[in-house]
Each structure stands twice: as C-alpha cells, then as structure tokens.
C-alpha atoms as a PDB file:
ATOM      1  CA  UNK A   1      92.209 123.230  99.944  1.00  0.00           C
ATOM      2  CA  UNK A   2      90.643 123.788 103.276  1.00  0.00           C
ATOM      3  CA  UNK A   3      89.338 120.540 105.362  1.00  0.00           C
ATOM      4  CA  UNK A   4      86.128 121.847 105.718  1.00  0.00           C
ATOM      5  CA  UNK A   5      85.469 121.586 101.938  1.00  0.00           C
ATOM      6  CA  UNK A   6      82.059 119.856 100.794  1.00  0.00           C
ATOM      7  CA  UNK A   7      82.326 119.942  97.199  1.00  0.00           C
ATOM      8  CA  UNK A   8      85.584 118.425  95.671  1.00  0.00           C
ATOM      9  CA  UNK A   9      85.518 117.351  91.804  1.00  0.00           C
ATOM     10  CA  UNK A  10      87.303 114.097  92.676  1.00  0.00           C
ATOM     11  CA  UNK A  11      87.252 111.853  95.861  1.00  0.00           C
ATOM     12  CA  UNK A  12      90.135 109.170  96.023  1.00  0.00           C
ATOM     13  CA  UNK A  13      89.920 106.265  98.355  1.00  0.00           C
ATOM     14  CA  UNK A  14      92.154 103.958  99.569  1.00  0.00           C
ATOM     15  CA  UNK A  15      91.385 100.492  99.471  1.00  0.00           C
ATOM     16  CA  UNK A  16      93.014  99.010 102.801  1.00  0.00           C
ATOM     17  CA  UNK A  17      91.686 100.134 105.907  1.00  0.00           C
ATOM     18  CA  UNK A  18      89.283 102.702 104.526  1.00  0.00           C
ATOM     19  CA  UNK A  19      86.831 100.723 101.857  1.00  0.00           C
ATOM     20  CA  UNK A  20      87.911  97.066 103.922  1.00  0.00           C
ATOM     21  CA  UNK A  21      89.078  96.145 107.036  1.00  0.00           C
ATOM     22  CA  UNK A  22      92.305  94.503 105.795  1.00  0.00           C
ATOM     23  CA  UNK A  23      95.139  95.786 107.356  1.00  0.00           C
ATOM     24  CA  UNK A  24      95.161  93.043 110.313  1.00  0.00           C
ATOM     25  CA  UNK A  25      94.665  90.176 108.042  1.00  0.00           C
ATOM     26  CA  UNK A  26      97.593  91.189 105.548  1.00  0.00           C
ATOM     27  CA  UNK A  27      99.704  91.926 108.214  1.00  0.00           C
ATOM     28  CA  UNK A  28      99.255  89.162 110.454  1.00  0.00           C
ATOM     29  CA  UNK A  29      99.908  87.049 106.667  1.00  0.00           C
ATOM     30  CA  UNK A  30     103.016  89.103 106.329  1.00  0.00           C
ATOM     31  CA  UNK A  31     104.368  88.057 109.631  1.00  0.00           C
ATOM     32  CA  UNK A  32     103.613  84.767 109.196  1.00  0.00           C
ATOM     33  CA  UNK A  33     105.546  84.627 105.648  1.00  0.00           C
ATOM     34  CA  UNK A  34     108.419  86.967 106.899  1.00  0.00           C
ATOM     35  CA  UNK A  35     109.012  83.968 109.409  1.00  0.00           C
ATOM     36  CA  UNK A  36     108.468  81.058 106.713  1.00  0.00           C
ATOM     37  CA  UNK A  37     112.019  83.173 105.881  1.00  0.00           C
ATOM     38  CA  UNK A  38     113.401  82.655 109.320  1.00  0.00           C
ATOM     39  CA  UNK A  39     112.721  86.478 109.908  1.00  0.00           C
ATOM     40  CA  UNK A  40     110.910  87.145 113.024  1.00  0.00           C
ATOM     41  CA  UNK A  41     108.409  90.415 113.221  1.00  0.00           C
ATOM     42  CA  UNK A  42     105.152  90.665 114.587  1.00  0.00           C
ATOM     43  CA  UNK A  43     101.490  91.121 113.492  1.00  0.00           C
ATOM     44  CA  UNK A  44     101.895  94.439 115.493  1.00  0.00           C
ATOM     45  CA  UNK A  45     105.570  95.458 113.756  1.00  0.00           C
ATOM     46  CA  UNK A  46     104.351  94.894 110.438  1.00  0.00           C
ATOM     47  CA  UNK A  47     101.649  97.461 110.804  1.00  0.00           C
ATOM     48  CA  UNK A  48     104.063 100.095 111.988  1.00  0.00           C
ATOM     49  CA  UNK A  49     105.978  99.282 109.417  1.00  0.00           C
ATOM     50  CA  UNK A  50     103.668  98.839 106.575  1.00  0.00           C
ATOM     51  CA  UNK A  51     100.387  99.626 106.878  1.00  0.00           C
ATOM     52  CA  UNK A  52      99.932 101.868 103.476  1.00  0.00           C
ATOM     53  CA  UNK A  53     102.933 100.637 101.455  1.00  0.00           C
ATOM     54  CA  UNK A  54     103.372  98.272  99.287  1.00  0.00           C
ATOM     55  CA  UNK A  55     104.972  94.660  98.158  1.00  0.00           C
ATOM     56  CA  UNK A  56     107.737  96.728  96.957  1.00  0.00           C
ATOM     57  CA  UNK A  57     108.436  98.756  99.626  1.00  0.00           C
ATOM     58  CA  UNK A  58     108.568  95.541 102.303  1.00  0.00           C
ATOM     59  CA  UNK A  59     111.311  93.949  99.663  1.00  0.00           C
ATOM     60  CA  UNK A  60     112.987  97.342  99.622  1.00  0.00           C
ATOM     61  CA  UNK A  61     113.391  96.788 103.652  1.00  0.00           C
ATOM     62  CA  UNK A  62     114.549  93.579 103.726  1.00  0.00           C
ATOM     63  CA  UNK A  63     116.993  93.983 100.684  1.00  0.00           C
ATOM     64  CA  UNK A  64     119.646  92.289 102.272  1.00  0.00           C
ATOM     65  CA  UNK A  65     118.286  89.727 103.866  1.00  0.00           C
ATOM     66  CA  UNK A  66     119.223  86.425 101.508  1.00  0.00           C
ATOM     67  CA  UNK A  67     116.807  84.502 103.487  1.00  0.00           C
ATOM     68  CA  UNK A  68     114.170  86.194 101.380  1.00  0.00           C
ATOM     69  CA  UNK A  69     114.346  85.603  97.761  1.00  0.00           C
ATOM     70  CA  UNK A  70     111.345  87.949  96.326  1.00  0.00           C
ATOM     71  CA  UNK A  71     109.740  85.972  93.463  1.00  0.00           C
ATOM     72  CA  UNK A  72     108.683  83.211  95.759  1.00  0.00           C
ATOM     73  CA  UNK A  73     107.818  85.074  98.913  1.00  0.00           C
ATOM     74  CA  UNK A  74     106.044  87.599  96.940  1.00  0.00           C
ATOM     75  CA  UNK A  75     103.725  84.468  95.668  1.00  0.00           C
ATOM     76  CA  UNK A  76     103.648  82.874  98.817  1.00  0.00           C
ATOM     77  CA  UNK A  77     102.585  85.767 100.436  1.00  0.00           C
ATOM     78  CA  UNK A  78      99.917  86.727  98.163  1.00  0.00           C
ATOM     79  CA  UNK A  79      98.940  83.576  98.742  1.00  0.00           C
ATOM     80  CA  UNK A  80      98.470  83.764 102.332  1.00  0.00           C
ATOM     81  CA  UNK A  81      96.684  87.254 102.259  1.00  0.00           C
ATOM     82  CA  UNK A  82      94.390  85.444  99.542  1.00  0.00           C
ATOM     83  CA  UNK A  83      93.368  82.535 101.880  1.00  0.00           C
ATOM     84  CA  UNK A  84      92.836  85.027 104.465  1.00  0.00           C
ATOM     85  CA  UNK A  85      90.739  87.416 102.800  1.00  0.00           C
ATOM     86  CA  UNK A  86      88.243  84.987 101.576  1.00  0.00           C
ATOM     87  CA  UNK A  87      87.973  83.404 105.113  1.00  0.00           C
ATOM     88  CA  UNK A  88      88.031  86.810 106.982  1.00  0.00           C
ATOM     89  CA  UNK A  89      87.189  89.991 104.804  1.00  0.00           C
ATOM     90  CA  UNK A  90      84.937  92.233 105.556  1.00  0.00           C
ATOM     91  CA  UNK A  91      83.855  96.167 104.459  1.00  0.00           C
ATOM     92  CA  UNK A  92      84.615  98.766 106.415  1.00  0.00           C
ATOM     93  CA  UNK A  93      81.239  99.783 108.366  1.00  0.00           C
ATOM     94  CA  UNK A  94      78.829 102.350 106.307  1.00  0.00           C
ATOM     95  CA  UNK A  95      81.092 102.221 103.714  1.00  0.00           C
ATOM     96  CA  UNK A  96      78.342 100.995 101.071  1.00  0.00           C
ATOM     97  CA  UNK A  97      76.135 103.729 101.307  1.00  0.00           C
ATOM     98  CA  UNK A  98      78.369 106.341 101.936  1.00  0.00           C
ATOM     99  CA  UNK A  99      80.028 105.211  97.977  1.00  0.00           C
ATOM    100  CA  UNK A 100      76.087 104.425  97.300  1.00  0.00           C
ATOM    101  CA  UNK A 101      75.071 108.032  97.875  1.00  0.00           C
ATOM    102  CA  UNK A 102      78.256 110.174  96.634  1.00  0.00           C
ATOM    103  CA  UNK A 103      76.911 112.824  94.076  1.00  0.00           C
ATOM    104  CA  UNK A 104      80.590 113.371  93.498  1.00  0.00           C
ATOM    105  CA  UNK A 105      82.812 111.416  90.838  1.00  0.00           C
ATOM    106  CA  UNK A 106      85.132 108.832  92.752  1.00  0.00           C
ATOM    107  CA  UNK A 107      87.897 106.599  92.337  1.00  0.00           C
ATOM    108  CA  UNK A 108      89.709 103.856  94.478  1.00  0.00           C
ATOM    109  CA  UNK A 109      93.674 104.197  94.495  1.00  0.00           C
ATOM    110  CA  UNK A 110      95.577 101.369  96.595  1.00  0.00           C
ATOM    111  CA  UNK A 111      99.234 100.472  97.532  1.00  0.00           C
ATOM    112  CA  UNK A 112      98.167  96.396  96.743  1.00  0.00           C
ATOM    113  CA  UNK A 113      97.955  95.232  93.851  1.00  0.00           C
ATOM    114  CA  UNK A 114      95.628  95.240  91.087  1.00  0.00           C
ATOM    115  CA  UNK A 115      94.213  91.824  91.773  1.00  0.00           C
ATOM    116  CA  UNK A 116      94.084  92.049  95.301  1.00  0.00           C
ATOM    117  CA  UNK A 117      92.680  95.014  95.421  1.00  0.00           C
ATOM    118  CA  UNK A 118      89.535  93.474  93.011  1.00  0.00           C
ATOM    119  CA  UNK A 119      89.270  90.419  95.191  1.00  0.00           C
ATOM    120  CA  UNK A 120      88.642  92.681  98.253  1.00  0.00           C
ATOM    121  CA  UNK A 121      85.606  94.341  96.156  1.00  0.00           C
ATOM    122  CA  UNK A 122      84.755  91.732  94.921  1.00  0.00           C
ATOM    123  CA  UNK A 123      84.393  89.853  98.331  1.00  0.00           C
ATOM    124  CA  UNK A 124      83.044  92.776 100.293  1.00  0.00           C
ATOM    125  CA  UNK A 125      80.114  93.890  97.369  1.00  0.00           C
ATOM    126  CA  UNK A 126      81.612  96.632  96.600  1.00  0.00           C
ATOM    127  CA  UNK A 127      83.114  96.318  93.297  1.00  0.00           C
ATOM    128  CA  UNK A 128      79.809  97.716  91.852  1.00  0.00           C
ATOM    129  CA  UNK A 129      80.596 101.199  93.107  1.00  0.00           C
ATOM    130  CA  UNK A 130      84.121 101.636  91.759  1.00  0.00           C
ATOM    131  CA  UNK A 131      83.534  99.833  87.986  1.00  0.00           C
ATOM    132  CA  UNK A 132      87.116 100.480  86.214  1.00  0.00           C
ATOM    133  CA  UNK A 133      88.411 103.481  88.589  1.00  0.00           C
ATOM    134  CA  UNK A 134      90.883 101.386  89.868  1.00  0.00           C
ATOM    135  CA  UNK A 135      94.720 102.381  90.130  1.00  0.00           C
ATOM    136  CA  UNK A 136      97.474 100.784  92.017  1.00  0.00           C
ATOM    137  CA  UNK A 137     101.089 101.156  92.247  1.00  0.00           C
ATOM    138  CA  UNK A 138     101.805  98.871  89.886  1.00  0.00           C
ATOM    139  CA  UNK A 139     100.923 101.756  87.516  1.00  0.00           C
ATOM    140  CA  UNK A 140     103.562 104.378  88.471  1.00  0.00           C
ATOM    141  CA  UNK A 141     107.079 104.422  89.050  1.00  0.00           C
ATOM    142  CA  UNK A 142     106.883 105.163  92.978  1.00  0.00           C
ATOM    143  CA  UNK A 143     104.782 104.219  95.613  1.00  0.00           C
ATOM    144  CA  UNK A 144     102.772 105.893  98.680  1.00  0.00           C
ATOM    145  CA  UNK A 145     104.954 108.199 100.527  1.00  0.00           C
ATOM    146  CA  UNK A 146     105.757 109.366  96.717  1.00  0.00           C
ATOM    147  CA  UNK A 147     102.525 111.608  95.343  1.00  0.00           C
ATOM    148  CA  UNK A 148     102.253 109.384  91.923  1.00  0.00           C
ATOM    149  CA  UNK A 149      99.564 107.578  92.672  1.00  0.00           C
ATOM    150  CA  UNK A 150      97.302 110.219  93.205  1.00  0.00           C
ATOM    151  CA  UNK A 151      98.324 112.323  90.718  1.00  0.00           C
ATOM    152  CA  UNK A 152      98.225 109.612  88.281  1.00  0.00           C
ATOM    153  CA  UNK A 153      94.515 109.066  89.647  1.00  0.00           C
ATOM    154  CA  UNK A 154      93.320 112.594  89.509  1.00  0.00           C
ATOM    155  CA  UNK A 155      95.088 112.779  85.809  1.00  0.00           C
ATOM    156  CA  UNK A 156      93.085 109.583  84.851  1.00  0.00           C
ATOM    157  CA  UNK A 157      89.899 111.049  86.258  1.00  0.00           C
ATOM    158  CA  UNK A 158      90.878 114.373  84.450  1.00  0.00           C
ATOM    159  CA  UNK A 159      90.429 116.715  87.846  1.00  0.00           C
ATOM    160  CA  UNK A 160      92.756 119.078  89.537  1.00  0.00           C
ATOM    161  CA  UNK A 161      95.185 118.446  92.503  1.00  0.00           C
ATOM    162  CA  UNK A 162      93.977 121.180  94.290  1.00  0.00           C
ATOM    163  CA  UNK A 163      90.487 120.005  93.540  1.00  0.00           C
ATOM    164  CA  UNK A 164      90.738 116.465  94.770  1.00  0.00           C
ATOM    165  CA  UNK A 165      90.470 115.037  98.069  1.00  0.00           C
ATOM    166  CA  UNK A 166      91.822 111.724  99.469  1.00  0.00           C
ATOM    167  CA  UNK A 167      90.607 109.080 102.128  1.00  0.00           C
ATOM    168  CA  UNK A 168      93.151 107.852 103.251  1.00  0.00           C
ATOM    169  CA  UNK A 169      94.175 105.352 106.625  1.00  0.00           C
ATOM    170  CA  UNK A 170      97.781 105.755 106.400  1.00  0.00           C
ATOM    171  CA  UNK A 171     100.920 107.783 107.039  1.00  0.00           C
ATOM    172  CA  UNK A 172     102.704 107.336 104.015  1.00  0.00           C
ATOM    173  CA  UNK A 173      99.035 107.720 101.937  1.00  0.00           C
ATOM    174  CA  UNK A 174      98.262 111.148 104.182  1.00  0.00           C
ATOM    175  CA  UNK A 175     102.194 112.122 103.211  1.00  0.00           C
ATOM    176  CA  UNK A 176     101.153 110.956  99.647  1.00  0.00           C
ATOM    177  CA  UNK A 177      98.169 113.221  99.474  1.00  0.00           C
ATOM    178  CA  UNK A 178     100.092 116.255 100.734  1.00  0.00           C
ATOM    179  CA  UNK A 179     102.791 115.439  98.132  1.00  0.00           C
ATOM    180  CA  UNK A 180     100.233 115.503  95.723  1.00  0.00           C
ATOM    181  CA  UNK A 181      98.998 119.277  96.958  1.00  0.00           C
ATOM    182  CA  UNK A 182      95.512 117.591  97.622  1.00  0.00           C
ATOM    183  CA  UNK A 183      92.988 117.564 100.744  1.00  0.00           C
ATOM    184  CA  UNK A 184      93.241 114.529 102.626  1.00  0.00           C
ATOM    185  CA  UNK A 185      90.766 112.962 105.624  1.00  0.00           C
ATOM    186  CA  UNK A 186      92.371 110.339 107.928  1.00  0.00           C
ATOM    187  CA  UNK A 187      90.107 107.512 108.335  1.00  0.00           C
ATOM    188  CA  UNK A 188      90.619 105.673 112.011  1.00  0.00           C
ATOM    189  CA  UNK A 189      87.587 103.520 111.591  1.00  0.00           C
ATOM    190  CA  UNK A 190      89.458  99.717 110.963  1.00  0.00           C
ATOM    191  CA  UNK A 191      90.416  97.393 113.662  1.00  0.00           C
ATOM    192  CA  UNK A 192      94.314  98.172 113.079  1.00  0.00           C
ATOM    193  CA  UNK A 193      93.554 101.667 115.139  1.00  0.00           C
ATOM    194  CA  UNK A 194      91.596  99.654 117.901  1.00  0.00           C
ATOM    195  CA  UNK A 195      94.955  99.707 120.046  1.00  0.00           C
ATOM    196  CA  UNK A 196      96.615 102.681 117.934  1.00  0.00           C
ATOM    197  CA  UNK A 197      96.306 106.732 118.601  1.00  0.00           C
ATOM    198  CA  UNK A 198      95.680 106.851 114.731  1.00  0.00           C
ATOM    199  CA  UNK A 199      94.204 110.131 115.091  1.00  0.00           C
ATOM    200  CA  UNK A 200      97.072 111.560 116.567  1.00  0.00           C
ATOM    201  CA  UNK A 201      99.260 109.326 113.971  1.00  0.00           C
ATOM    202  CA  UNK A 202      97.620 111.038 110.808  1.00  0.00           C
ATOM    203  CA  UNK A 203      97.151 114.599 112.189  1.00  0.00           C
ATOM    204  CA  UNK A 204     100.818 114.525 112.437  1.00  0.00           C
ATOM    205  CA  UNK A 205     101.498 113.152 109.008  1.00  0.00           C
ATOM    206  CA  UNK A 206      99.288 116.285 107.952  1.00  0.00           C
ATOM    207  CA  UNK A 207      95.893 115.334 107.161  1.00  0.00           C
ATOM    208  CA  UNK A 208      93.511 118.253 107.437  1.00  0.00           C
ATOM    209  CA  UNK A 209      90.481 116.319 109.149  1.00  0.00           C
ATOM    210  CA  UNK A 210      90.396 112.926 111.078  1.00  0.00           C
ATOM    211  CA  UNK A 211      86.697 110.929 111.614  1.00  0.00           C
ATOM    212  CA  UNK A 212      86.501 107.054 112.844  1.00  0.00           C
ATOM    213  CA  UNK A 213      82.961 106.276 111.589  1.00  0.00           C
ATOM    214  CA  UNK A 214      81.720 106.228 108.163  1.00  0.00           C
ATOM    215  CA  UNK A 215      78.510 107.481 108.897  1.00  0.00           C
ATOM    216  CA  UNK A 216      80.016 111.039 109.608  1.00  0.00           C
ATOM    217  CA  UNK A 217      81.729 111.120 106.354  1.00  0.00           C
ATOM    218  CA  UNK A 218      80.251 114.383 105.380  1.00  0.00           C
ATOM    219  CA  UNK A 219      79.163 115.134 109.549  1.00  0.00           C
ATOM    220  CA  UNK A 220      80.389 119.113 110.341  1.00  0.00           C
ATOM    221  CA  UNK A 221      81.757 119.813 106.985  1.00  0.00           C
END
C-alpha cells in the first residue's frame, strides 16, 4: 500500500501517544516504580525502552531481576499510571475532530491494557468515537513488535491487511504494522518527541509517511 493512499477500508490507532499524550506520564510512573524495586532508570530510559510495548514486555526485560516480583509491581504500577492519568491526561491536539469527521470505519488497538486504555477515553472524551473497537494485547499471544495485534484488529473489523492503515507513535507499533503487511503513518505530535528526532526514529523503523500535527492528518495525501 502506497503512503499516499486516501481511502483505506480500516484505520487503526494507537492509543498512547497518538489518541493521548501519555507516554511521559506512564513512563515517568514506570521509573518511579522500577525504583520502589531498588532498580534505577530514568523517565528518559524508559521511553527508549518502552514507549509502544507493553506490561509484558518490561517484565520480560527485567526477568531476572528478583527485586521485582511481577504480581505486585504490575498493581503498583498500574496504580501509579492511574493516579497520574486522572491528575495529568490529556488528548492529543485535533485529535477529536479528526476521529469526529473520519468517513472511514476505525478502530483503536493499544499495547496497555484494556482498562487503561478505557480510562484514557474515558478521561480525554473520547470514548464516544471508538464505542467497542477496542483491542489490546491482552487479546493475542504476542505483543507490538509481533504483527498480532493488528491483524487480530483488521480480522475483528473484517478488512484486509493490505487494505488497512495504522497510526502509530512507536517503533515496535511501525515494525508491528509492517509485520502485519499494512500502511503505517508515524505520528510525532506528543510531548515524548519534544526532545526526540521521532521522525527520523519511525522513518527508519519503516513507516511510509511521518506528520506531527493532527490537523494535517489527511494534508498532501
């Protein structure tokens, strides 16, 4: 599918750093639960390192650390991330009217979980747009780099690969989308890229068109 297409059948987004500006505030809770553990990384670390993946994958990292025992610190930091995103959350700019005024049938596909992902909607005034066309990685068997999630969205939403274009904010969700032999836009628009060559960053993962404002969603296409 070439980048300039206009007229998929199916438009995924990501929910972190493409519907809400999230990334930041999970991170920064990551960090500060990582060193609740006695393991020291940074706001900035955990963004290279996870920004797009998800609880599983950080566990899968720190497998052998016996500092970190995963039921709790999974709960504890959900619980952070929680706190923060009902003090700090906030849509991604444009983002409500560009969902408002698709024509084409959409979907939301995430690395978080399925009730963090609704609390972000929910918070932001969003939720509206995406009703039930929610799927997380909770539902398949590997996450974002892997291509199930968006394959198990487009089967869901009954449309093509090849026919199906993603929104994505991440390197492992642009690898994802590739994976998945779908069109993918990199989205550089959240305040994670503010101090980040993202465009560079998701050009390189393979994403067929890069854009940092929501209001040229469909600009040049």
């Amino acid at each position: 599918m070439a980048s300039g297409l206009t007229k998929p059948d199916l438009i995924i987004f990501d929910c972190d750093g493409v519907l809400v500006d999230s990334e930041v505030l999970s991170c920064t809770a990551l960090s500060e639960a990582l060193s609740q553990c006695g393991i020291e990384i940074t706001a900035d670390d955990a963004l290279d390192l996870f920004v797009g993946r998800s609880m599983a994958a950080v566990l899968q990292h720190y497998r052998g650390e016996e500092r970190l025992r995963p039921e709790s610190f999974a709960a504890a930091l959900k619980s952070r991330v929680f706190q923060r995103f009902r003090q700090s959350l906030r849509p991604i700019s444009d983002v409500d009217a560009v969902v408002s005024g698709l024509k084409t049938p959409f979907c939301v596909a995430s690395s978080s979980d399925l009730d963090r992902v609704l609390l972000s909607l929910e918070l932001t005034g969003l939720a509206a747009h995406s009703g039930d066309r929610l799927y997380t990685s909770q539902m398949v068997p590997r996450g974002k780099p892997a291509p199930d999630l968006f394959l198990h969205a487009a089967a869901r939403m009954q449309a093509a690969p090849s026919r199906t274009l993603v929104i994505e904010d991440s390197i492992s969700g642009v690898m994802a989308a590739k994976a998945a032999g779908m069109a993918v836009w990199g989205f550089v628009g959240g305040s994670h890229y503010r101090c980040r060559d993202g465009r560079t960053m998701l050009f390189d993962a393979g994403a067929d068109r890069v854009f940092d404002r929501m209001t040229d969603f469909w600009k040049d296409r």
